[in-house]
Protein backbone atom coordinates (compact mmCIF):
# COMPACT_ATOMS: atom_id res chain seq x y z
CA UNK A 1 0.00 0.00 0.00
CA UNK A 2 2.96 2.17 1.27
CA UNK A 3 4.42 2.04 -2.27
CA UNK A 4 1.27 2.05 -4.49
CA UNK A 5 0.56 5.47 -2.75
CA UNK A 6 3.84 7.00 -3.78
CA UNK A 7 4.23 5.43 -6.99
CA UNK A 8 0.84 7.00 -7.70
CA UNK A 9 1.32 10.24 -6.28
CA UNK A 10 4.84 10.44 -7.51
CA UNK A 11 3.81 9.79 -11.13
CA UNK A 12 1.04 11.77 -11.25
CA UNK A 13 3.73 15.10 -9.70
CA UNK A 14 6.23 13.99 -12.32
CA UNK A 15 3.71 14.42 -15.27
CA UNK A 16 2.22 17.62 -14.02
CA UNK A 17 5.66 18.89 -13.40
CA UNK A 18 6.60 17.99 -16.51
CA UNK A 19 3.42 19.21 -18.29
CA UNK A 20 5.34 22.85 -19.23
CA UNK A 21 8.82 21.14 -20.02
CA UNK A 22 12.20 20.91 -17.82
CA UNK A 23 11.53 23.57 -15.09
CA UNK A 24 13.87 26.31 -15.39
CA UNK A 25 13.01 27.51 -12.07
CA UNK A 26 15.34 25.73 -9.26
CA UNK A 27 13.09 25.27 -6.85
CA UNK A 28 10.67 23.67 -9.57
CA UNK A 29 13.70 21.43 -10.73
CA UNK A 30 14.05 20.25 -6.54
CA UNK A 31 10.45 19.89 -6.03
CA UNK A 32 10.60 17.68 -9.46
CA UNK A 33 13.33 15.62 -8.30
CA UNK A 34 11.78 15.05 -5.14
CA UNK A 35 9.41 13.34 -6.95
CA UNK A 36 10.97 11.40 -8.94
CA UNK A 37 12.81 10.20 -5.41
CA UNK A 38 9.09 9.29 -4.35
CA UNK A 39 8.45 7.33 -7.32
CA UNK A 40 11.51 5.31 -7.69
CA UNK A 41 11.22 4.82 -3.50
CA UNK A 42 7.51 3.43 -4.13
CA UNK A 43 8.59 1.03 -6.79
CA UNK A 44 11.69 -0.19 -4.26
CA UNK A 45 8.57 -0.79 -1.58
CA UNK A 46 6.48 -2.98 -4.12
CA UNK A 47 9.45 -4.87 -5.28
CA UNK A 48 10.79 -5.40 -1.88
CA UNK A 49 7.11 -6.62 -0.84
CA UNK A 50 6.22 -8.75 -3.94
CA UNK A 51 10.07 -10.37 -3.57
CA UNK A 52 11.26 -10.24 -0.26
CA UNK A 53 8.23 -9.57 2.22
CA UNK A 54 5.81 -12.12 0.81
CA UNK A 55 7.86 -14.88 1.74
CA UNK A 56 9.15 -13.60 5.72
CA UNK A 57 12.38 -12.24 4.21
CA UNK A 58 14.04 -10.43 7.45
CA UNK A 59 15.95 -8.61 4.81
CA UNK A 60 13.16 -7.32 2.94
CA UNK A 61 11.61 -6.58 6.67
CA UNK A 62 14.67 -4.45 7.37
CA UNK A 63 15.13 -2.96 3.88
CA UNK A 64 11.52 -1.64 3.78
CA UNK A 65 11.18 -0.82 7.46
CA UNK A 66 14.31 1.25 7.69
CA UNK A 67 14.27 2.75 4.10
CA UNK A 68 10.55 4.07 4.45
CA UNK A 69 10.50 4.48 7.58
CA UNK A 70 14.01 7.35 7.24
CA UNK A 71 11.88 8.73 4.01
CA UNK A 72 8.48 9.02 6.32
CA UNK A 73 10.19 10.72 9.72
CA UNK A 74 12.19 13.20 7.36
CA UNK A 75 8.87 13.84 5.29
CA UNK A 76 7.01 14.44 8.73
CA UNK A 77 9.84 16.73 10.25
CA UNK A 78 10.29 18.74 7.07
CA UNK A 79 6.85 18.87 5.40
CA UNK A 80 4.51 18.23 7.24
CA UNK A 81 5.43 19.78 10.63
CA UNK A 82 6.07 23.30 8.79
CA UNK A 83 2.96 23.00 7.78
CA UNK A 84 3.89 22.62 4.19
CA UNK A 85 1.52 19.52 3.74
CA UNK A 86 -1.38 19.18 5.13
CA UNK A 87 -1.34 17.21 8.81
CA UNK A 88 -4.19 14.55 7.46
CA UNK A 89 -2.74 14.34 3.64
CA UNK A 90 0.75 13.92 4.88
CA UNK A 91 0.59 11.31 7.99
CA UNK A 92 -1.08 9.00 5.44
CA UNK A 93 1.89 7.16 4.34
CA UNK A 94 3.83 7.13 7.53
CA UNK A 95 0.32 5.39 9.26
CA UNK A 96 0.71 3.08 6.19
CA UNK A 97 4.13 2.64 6.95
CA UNK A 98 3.50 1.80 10.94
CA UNK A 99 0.39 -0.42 10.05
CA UNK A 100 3.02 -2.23 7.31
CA UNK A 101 5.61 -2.84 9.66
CA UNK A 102 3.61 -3.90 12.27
CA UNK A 103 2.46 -6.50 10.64
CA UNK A 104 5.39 -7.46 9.20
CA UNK A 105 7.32 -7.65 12.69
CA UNK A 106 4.17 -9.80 13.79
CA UNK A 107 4.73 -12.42 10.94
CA UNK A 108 8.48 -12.88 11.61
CA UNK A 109 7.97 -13.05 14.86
CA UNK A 110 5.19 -15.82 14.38
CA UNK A 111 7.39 -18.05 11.99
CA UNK A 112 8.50 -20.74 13.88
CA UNK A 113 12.40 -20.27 15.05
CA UNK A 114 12.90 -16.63 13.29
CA UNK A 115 13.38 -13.49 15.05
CA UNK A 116 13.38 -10.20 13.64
């Protein structure tokens, strides 16, 4: 879920940004990269979960939890906090993200003779 969201809104950023041509602007040209990051980062979190996660990997578990989990406490502290991004839009992924790796630390922890 974690990744379909920012694939999605990641693609749909890139096009828009793209809509006028290469932004000249640099702040346009950050904001486009940043998406970009959020795109390839949403693909990493399906792959890791279709390859790795889906069959107890512990690391795919560690991969995705630390990965996302850096992305979603820096997007929190510097966009969302600041008010940048709206407080229900933007805690959307990182409650994904807990709810995710919950239940991933729950399966590993089930498996008989694994630990995370």
């Amino acid at each position: 879920m974690w990744g379909l969201l920012h694939m999605g809104l990641g693609v749909s950023m890139v096009i828009s940004a793209l809509a006028d041509g290469v932004p000249g602007a640099e702040l346009a040209a950050e904001s486009l990269l940043f998406f970009v990051c959020v795109t390839v980062l949403g693909g990493q979190a399906i792959f890791v979960a279709l390859t790795m996660n889906r069959v107890n990997s512990r690391a795919g578990y560690w991969i995705n939890v630390v990965v996302l989990g850096i992305v979603d406490v820096a997007f929190l502290l510097l966009l969302v906090l600041p008010g940048h991004v709206d407080l229900v839009g933007g805690t959307a992924g990182p409650v994904i993200w807990l709810l995710a790796s919950g239940c991933a630390t729950v399966a590993l922890l089930r498996e008989p003779g694994r630990a995370v």
